[in-house]
Protein backbone atom coordinates (compact mmCIF):
# COMPACT_ATOMS: atom_id res chain seq x y z
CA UNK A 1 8.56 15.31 -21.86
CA UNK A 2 10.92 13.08 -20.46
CA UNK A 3 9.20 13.79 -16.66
CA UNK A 4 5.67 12.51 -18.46
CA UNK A 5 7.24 9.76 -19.84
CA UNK A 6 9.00 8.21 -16.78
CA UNK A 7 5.67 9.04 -14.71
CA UNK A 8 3.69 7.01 -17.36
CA UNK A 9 5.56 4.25 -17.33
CA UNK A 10 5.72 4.12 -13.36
CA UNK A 11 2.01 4.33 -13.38
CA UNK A 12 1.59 1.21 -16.35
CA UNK A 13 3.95 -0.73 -13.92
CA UNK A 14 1.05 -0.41 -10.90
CA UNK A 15 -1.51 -1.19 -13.90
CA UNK A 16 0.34 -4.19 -14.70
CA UNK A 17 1.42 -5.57 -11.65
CA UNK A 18 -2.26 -5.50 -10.47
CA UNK A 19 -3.57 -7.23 -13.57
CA UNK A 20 -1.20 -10.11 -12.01
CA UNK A 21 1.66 -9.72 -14.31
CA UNK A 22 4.86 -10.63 -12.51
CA UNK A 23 7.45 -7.27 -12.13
CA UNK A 24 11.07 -7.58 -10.78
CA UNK A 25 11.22 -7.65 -6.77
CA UNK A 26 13.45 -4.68 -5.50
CA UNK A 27 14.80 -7.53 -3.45
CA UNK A 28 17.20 -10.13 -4.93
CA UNK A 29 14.71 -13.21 -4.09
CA UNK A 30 11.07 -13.29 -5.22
CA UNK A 31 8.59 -12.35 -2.42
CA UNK A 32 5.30 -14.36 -1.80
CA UNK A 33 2.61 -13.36 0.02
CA UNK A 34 2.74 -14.76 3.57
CA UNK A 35 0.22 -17.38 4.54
CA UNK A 36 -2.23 -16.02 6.87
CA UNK A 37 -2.81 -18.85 9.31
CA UNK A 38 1.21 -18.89 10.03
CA UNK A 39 1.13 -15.73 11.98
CA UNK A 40 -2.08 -17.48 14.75
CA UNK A 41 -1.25 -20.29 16.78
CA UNK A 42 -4.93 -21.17 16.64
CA UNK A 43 -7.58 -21.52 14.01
CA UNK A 44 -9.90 -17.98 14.97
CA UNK A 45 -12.22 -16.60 13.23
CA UNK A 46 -10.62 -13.53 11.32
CA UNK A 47 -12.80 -10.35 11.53
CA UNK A 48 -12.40 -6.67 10.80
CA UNK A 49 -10.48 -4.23 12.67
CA UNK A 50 -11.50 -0.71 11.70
CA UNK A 51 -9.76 0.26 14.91
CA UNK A 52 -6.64 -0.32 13.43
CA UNK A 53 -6.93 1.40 10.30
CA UNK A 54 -3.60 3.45 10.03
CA UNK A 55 -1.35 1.46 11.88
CA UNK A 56 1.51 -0.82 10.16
CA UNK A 57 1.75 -4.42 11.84
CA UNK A 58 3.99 -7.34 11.85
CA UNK A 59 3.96 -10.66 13.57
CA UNK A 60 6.23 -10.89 16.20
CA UNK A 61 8.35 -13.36 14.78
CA UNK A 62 7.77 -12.84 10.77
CA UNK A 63 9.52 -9.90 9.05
CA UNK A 64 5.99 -9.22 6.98
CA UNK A 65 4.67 -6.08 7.56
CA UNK A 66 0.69 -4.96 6.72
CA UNK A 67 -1.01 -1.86 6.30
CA UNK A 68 -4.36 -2.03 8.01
CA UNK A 69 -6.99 0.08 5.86
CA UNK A 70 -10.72 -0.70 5.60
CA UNK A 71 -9.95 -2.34 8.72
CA UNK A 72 -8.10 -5.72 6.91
CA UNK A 73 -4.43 -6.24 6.81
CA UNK A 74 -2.88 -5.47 3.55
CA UNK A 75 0.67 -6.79 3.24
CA UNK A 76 3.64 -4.51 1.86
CA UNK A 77 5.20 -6.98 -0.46
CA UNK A 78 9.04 -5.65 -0.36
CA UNK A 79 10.78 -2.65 0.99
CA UNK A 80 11.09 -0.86 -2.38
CA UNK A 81 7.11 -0.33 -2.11
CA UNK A 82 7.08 0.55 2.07
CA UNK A 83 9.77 2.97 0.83
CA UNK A 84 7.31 4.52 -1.57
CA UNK A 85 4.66 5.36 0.71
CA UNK A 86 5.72 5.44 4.21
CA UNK A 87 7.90 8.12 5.62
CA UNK A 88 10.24 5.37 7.61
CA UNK A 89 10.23 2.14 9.55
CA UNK A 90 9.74 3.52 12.93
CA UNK A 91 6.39 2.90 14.27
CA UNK A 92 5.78 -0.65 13.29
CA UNK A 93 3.41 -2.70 15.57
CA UNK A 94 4.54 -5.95 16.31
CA UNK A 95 1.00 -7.77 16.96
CA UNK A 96 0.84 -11.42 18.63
CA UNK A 97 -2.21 -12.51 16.38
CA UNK A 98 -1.73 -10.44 12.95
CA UNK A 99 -3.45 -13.68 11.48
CA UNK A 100 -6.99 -12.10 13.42
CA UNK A 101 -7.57 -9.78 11.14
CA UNK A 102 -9.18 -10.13 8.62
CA UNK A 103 -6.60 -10.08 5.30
CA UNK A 104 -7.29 -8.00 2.69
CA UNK A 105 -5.38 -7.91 -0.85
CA UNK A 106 -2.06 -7.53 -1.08
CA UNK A 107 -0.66 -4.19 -2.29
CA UNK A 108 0.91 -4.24 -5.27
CA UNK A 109 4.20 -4.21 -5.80
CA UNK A 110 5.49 -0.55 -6.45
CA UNK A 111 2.42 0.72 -5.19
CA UNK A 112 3.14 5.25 -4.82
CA UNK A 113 1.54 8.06 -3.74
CA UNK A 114 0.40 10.44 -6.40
CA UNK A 115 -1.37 13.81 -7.42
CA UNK A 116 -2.18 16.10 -10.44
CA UNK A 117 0.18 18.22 -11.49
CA UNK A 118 -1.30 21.03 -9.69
CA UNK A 119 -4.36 19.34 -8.09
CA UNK A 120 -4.60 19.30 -4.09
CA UNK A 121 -5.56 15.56 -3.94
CA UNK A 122 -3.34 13.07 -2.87
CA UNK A 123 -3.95 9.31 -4.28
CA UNK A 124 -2.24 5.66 -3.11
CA UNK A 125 -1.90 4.26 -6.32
CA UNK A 126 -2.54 0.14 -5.87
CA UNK A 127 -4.07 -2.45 -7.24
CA UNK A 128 -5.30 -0.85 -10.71
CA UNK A 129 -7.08 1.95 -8.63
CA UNK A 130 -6.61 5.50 -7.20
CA UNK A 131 -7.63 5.69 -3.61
CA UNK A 132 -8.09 9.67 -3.09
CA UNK A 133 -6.79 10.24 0.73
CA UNK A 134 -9.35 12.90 2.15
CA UNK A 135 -6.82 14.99 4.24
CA UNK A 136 -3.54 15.83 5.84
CA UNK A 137 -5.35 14.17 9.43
CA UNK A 138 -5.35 10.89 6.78
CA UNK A 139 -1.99 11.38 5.04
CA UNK A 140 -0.42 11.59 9.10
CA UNK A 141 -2.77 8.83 10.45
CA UNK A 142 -1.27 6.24 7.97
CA UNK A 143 2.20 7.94 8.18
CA UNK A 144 2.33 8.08 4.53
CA UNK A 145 5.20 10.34 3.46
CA UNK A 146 4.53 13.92 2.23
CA UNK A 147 7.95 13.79 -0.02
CA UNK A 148 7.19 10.79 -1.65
CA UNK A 149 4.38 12.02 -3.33
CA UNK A 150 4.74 11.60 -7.20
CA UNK A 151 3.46 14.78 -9.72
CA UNK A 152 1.65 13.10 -12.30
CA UNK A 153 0.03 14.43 -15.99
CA UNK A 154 -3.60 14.80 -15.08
CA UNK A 155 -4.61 12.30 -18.36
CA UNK A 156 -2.66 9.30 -15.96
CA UNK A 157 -4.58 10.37 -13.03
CA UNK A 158 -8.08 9.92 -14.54
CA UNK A 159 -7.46 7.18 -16.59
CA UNK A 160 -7.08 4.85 -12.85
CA UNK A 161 -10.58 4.27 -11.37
CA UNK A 162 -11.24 5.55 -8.37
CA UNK A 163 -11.23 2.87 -5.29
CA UNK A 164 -12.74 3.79 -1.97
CA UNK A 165 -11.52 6.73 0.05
CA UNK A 166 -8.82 6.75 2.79
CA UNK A 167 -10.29 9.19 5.98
């Protein structure tokens, strides 16, 4: 009982923290999104890059990293939360225009993988939604990380709408 519990209350947090309630930074300082238009030396246009999708960037000179899914940059808003999903920190592409892509909403912080206690499917949890991630091909093309995958009671999982699919 005290499994369900824990897993309940790590799920609220996600529920909360999307709803824009502020939760403690694993960090010491408070993290802020960074601004967009610091990472361009111009003023582009920003547009989609679904030929990206999978790959975690970074400015070359700014420590904030992004997931690119949907083909938008979605920033990773502390370590605690890249911890949660990814399997490490190698394979981070430093990009000399992150500020071209289009940006897309922030994940939130303490976003997790997570599944049914004996289901097969695999969610990001983010945002106030389950994104269902449609195979292993998906789970290695973002590099999420197999062991961090969280067992949840199958009442948490359905109670999180569903968001759009990860392929």
């Amino acid at each position: 009982m005290m499994k369900r519990s824990w897993c309940a209350a790590a799920l609220a947090l996600v529920l909360v923290s999307s709803a824009g309630v502020a939760t403690a930074s694993a960090s010491a300082s408070v993290a802020t999104a960074p601004d967009a238009a610091s990472h361009s030396s111009t003023a582009k246009p920003q547009r989609d890059r679904p030929d990206l999708n999978g790959l975690r960037i970074k400015a070359v000179n700014s420590p904030a990293i992004y997931l690119v899914l949907d083909g938008k940059r979605h920033w990773i808003p502390n370590p605690a939360t890249y911890n949660n999903l990814f399997r490490d920190w190698n394979g981070v592409v430093s990009v000399l225009d992150v500020g071209d892509i289009t940006a897309g909403s922030a994940l939130s912080d303490g976003a997790f993988l997570g599944k049914a206690s004996g289901w097969p499917e695999v969610y990001l949890f983010s945002n106030g939604v389950k994104r269902w991630i449609t195979s292993p091909a998906a789970m290695d093309k973002y590099y999420f990380a197999w062991n961090r995958i969280q067992n949840l009671p199958a009442e948490a999982v359905n109670s999180v709408p569903n968001g759009a699919d990860i392929s």
